[in-house]
C-alpha atoms as a PDB file:
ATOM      1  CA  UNK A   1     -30.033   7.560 -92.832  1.00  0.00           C
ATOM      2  CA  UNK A   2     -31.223  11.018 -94.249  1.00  0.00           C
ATOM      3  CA  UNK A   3     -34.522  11.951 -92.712  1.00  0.00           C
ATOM      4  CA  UNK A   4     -37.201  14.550 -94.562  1.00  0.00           C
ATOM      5  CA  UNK A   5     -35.925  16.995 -92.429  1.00  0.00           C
ATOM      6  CA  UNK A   6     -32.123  16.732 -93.511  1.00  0.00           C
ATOM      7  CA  UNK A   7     -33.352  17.067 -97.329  1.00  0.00           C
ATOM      8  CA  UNK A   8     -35.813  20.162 -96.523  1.00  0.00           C
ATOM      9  CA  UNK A   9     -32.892  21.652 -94.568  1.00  0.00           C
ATOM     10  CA  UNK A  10     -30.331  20.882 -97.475  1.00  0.00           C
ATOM     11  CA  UNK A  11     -32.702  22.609 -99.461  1.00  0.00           C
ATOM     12  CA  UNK A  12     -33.246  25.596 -97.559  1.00  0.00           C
ATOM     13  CA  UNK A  13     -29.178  25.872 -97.557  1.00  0.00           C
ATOM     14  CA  UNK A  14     -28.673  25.696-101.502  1.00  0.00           C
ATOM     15  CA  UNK A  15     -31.646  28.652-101.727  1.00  0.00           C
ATOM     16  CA  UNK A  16     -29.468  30.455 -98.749  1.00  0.00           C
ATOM     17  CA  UNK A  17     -26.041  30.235-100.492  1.00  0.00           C
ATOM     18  CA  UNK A  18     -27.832  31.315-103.743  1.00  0.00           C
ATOM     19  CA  UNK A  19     -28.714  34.227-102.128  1.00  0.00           C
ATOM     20  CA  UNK A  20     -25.887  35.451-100.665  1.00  0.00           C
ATOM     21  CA  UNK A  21     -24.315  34.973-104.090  1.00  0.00           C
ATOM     22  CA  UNK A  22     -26.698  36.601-106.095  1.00  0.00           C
ATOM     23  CA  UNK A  23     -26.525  39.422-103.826  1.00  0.00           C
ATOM     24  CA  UNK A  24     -22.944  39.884-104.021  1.00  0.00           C
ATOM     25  CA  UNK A  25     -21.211  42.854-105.369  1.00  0.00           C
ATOM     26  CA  UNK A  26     -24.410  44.824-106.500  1.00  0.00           C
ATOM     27  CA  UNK A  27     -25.300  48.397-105.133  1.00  0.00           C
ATOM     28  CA  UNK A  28     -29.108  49.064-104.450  1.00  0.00           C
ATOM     29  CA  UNK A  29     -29.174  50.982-108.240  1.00  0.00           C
ATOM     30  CA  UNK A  30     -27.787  47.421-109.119  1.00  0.00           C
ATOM     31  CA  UNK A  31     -30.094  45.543-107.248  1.00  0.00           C
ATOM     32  CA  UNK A  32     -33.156  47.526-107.901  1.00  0.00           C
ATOM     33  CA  UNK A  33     -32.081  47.399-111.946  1.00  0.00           C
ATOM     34  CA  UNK A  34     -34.881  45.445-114.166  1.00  0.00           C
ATOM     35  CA  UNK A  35     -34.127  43.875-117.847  1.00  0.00           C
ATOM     36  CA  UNK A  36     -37.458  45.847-118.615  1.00  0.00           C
ATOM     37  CA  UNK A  37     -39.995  47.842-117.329  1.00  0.00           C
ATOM     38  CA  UNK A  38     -42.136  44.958-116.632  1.00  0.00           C
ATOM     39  CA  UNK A  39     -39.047  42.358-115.168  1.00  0.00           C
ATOM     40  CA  UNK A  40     -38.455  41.955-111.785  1.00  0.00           C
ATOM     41  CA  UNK A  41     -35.360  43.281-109.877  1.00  0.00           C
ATOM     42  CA  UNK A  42     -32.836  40.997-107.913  1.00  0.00           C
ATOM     43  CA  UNK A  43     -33.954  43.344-104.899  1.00  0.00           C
ATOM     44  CA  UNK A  44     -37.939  42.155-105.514  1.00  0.00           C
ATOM     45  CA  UNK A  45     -36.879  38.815-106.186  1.00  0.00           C
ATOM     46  CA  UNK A  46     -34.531  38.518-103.010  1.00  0.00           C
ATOM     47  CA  UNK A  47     -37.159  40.397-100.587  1.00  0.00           C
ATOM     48  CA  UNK A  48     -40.450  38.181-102.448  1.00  0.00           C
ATOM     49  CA  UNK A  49     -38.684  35.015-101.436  1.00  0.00           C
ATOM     50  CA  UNK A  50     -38.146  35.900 -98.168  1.00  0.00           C
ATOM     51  CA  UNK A  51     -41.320  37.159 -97.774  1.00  0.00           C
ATOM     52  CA  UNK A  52     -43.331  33.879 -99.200  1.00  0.00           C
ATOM     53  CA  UNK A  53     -40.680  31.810 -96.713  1.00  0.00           C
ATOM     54  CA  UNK A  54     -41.459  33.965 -93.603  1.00  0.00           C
ATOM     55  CA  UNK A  55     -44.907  34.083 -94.420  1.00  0.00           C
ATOM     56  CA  UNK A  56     -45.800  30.241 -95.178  1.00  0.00           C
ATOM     57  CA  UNK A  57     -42.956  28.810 -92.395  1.00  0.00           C
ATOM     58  CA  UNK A  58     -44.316  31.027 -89.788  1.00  0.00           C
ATOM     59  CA  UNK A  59     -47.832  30.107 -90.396  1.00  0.00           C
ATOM     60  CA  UNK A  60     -46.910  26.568 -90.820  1.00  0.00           C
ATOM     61  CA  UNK A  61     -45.434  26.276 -87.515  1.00  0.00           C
ATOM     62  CA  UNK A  62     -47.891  28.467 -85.720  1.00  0.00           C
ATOM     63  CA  UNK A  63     -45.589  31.414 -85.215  1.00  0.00           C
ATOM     64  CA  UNK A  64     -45.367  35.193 -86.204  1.00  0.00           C
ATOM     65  CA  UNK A  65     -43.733  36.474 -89.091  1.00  0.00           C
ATOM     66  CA  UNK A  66     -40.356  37.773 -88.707  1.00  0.00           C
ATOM     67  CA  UNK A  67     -41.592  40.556 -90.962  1.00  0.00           C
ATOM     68  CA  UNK A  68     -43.595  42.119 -88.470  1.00  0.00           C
ATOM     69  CA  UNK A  69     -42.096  40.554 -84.848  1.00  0.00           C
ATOM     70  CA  UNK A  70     -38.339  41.233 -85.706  1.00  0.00           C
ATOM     71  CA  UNK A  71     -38.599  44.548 -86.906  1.00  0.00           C
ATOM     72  CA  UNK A  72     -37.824  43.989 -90.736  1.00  0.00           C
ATOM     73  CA  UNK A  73     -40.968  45.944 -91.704  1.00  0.00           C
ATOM     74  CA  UNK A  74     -39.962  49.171 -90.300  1.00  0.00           C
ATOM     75  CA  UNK A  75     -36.086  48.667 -91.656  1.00  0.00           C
ATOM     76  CA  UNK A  76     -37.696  48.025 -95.217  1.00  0.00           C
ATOM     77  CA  UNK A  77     -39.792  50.800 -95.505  1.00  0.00           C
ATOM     78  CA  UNK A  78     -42.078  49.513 -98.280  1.00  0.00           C
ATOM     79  CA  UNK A  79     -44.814  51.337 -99.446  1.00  0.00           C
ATOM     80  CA  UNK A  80     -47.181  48.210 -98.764  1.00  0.00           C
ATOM     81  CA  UNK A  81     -49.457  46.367 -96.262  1.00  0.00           C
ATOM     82  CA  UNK A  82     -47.647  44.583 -93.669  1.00  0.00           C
ATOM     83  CA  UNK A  83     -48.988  41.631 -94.857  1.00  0.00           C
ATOM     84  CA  UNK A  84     -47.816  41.780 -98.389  1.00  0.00           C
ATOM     85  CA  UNK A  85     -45.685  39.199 -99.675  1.00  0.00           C
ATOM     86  CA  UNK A  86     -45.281  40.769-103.283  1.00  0.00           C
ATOM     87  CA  UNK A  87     -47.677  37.756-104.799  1.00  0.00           C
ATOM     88  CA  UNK A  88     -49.610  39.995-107.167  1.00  0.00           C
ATOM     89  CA  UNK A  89     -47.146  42.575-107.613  1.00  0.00           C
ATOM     90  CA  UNK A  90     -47.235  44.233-110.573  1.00  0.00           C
ATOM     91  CA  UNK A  91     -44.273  46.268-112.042  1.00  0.00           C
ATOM     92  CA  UNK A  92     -45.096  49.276-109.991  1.00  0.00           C
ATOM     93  CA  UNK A  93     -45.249  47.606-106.995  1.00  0.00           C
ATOM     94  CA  UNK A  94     -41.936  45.909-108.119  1.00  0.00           C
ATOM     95  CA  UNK A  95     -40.144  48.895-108.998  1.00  0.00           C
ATOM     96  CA  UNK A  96     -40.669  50.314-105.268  1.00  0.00           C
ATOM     97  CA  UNK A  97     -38.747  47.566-103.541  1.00  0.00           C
ATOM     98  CA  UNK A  98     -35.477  49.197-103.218  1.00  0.00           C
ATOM     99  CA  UNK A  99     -32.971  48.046-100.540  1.00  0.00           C
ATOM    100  CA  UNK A 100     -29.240  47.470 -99.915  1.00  0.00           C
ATOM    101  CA  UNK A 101     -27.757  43.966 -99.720  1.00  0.00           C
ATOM    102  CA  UNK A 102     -26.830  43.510 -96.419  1.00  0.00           C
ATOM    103  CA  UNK A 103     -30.476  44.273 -95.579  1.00  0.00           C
ATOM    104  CA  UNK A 104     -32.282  42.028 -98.158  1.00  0.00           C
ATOM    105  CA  UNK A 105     -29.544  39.367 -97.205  1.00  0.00           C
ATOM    106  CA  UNK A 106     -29.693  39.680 -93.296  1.00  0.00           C
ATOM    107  CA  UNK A 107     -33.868  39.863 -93.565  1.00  0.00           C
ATOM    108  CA  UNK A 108     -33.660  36.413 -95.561  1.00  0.00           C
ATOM    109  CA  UNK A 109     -30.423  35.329 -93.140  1.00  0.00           C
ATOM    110  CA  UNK A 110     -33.346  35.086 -90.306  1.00  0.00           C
ATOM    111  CA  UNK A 111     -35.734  33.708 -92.213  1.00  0.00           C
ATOM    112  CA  UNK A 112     -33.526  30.748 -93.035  1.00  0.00           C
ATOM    113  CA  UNK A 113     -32.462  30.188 -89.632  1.00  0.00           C
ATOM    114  CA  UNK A 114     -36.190  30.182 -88.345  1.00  0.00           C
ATOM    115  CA  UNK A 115     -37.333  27.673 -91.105  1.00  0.00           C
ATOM    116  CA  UNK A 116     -34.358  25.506 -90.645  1.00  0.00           C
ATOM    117  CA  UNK A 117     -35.024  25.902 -86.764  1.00  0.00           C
ATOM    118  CA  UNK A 118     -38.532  24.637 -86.953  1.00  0.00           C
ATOM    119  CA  UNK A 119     -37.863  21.944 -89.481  1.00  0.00           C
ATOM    120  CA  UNK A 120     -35.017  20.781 -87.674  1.00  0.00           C
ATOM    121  CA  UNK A 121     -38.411  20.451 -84.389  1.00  0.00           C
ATOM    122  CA  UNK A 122     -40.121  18.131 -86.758  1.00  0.00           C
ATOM    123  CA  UNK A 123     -41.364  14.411 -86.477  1.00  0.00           C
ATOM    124  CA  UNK A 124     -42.118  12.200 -89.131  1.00  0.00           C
ATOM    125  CA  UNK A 125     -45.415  12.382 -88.429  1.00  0.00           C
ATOM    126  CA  UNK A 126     -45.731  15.927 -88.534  1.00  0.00           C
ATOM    127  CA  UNK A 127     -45.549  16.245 -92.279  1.00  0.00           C
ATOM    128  CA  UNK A 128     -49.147  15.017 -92.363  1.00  0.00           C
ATOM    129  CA  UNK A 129     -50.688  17.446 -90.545  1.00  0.00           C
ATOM    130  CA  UNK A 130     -53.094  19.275 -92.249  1.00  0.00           C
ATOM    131  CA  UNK A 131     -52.241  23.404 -92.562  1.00  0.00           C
ATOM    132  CA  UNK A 132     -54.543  24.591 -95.396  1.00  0.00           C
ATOM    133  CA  UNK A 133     -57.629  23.456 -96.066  1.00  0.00           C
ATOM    134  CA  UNK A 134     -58.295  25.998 -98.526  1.00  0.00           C
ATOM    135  CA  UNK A 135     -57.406  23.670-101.457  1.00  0.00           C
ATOM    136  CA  UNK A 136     -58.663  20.278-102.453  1.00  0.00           C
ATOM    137  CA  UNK A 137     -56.996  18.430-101.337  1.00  0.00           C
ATOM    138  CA  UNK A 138     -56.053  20.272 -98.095  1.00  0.00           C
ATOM    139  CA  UNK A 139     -52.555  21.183 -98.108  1.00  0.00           C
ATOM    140  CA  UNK A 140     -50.183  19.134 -95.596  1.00  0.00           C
ATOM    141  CA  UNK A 141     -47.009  20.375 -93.715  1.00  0.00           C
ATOM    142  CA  UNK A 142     -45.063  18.415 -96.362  1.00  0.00           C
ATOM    143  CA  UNK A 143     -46.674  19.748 -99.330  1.00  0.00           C
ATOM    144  CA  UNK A 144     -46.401  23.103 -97.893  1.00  0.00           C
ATOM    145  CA  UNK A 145     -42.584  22.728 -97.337  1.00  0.00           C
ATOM    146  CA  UNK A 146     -41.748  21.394-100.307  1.00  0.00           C
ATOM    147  CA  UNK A 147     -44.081  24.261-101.966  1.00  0.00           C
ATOM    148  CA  UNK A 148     -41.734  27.219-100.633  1.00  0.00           C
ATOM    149  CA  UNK A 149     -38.675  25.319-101.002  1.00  0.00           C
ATOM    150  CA  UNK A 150     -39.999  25.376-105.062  1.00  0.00           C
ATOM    151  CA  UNK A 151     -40.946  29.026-104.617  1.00  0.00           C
ATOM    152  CA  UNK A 152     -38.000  30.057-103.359  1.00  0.00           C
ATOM    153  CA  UNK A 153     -35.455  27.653-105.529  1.00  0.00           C
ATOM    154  CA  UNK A 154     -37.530  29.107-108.895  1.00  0.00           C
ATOM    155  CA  UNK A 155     -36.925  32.814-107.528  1.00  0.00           C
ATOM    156  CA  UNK A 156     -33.501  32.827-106.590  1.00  0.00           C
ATOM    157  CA  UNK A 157     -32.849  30.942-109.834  1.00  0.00           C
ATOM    158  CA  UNK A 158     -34.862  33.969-111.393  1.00  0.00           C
ATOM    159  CA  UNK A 159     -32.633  36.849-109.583  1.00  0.00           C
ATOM    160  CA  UNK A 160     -29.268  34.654-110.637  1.00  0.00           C
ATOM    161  CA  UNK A 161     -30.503  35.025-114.099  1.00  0.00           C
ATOM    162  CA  UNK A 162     -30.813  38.947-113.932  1.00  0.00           C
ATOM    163  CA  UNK A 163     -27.886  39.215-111.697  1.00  0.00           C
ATOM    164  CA  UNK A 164     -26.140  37.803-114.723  1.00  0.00           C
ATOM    165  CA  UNK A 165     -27.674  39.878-117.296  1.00  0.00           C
ATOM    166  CA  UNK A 166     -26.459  43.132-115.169  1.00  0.00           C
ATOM    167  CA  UNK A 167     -23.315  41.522-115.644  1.00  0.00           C
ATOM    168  CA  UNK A 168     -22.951  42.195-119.459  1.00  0.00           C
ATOM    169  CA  UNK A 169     -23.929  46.306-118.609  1.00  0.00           C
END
């Protein structure tokens, strides 16, 4: 029988192997290239992901970010708050996320193993729990899940779609 936690963890996998593809074979000039002055890079795209993932898991399951307690904010180097998550961003903020693969792809490496670690924790019963109450109607574990697994399927769709367009340069 597949459980909620084998499809969330399926899910998780497909945006991980997307990742690591999208990632492949570009150069940080590569990776921080834009189709305008106002797109988004594969570089902003891949780190944004991550960032929304670490940020929403972590909270979700009551831990700190890996962002800030494994060290990725210092290896980044981003001009920003240690909070940000690149949700507002505008195309100065996205043209300053610059990085090399193996970074981007190691950062979101540990954020998929800590959100497939904690989902893999979860009960049935869990996914009812209330984490938000900010909206109306408050925001459950499952919602929340589901939410970044969107997020994060709809960006790495968008850097596969740029990826490709640096192909035809």
């Amino acid at each position: 029988m597949t459980t909620a936690n084998d499809l969330l963890i399926d899910g998780f996998g497909r945006v991980r192997e997307s990742v690591r593809a999208v990632l492949e074979g570009l150069d940080e000039d590569r990776l921080a290239a834009r189709p305008d002055s106002h797109g988004n890079s594969v570089a902003w795209l891949v780190w944004h992901l991550s960032r929304v993932q670490d940020d929403h898991v972590a909270d979700a399951a009551g831990a700190e970010q890996l962002w800030t307690s494994g060290g990725w904010v210092e290896r980044f180097r981003l001009p920003f708050d240690v909070g940000a998550t690149g949700y507002g961003h505008g195309a100065e903020e996205v043209a300053q996320v610059r990085a090399p693969a193996d970074l981007l792809d190691a950062y979101h490496e540990a954020v998929h193993r800590a959100s497939v670690d904690y989902v893999a924790t979860l009960a049935d019963e869990d996914y009812a729990r209330i984490v938000d109450e900010r909206w109306d109607p408050p925001v459950t574990l499952a919602v929340r899940l589901v939410s970044v697994l969107n997020d994060t399927t709809q960006h790495v769709g968008q850097a596969a779609y740029v990826w490709g367009l640096l192909q035809r340069d």
